[in-house]
Protein backbone atom coordinates (compact mmCIF):
# COMPACT_ATOMS: atom_id res chain seq x y z
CA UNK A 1 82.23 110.38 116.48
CA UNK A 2 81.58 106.74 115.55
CA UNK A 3 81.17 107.91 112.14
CA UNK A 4 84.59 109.76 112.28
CA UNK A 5 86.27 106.97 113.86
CA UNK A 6 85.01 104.11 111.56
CA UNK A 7 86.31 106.35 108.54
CA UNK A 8 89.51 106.38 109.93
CA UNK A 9 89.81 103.19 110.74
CA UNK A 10 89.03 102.31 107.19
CA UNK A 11 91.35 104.30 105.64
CA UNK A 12 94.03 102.83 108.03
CA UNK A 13 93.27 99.64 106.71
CA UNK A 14 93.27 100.35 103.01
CA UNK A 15 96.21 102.65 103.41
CA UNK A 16 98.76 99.37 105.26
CA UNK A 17 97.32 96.97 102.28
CA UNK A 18 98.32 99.54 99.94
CA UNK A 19 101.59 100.48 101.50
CA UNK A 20 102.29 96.66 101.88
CA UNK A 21 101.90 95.85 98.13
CA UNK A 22 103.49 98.96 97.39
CA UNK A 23 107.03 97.54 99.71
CA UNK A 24 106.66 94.12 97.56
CA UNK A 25 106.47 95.79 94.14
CA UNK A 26 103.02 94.70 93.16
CA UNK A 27 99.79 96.47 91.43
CA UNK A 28 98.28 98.64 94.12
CA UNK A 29 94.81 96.94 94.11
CA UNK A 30 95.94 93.41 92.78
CA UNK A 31 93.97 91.44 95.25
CA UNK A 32 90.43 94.07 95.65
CA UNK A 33 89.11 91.74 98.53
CA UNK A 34 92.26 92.02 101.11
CA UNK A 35 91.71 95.90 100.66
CA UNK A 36 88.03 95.34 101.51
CA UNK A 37 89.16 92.86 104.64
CA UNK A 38 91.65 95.13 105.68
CA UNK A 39 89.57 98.59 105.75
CA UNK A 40 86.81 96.09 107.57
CA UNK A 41 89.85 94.98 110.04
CA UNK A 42 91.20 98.70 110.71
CA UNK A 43 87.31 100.12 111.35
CA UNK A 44 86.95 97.33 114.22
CA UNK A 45 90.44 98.31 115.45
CA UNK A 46 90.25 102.07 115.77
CA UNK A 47 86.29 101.35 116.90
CA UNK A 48 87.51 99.03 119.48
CA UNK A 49 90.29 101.89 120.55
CA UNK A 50 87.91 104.46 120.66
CA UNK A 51 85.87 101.98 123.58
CA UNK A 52 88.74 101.58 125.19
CA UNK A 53 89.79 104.91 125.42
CA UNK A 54 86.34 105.88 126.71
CA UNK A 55 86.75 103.27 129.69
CA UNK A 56 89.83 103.95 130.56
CA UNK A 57 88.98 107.65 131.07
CA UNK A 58 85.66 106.58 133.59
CA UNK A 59 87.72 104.10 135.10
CA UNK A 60 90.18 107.10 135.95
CA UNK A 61 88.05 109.74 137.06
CA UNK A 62 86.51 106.69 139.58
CA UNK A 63 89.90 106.46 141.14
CA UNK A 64 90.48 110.03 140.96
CA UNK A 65 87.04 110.70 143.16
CA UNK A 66 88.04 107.72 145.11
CA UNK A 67 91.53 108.86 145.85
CA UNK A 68 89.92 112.93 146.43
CA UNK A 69 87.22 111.13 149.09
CA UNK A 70 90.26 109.07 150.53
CA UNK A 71 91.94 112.38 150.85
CA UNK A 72 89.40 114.38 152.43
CA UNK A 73 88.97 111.49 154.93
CA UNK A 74 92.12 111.86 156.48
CA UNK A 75 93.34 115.52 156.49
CA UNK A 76 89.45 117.63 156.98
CA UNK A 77 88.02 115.00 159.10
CA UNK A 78 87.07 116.45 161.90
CA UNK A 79 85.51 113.87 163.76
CA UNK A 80 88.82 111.74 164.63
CA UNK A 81 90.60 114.37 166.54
């Protein structure tokens, strides 16, 4: 997955330098290093989304166990009654 992600992320990156010297008329690959710096900048992004995306969905199935317990609590609780 990191693998898959990374490769993405690079091609993101190379892809928006391209497009952008592409929109202002100029050689494809005039400056070589901002494609390097921007397939470098896209692989930390789409990393760095990947993270988040993987903490957002344990953060959410806390709240959802939380919510379930919460739940329970109050309508099979026998004890209250």
């Amino acid at each position: 997955m990191p693998a898959t992600s990374t490769l993405v992320g690079a091609l993101l990156g190379l892809g928006t330098q391209m497009y952008s010297n592409a929109l202002r008329k100029l050689p494809y690959m005039r400056h070589p290093w901002e494609h390097v710096l921007g397939m470098g900048l896209g692989a930390i992004f789409v990393n760095q989304l990947v993270k988040y995306d993987e903490k957002l969905k344990e953060d959410l199935d806390k709240m959802l166990e939380k919510a379930k317990a919460a739940n329970e609590r109050r309508y099979f609780d026998e004890d209250e009654v």
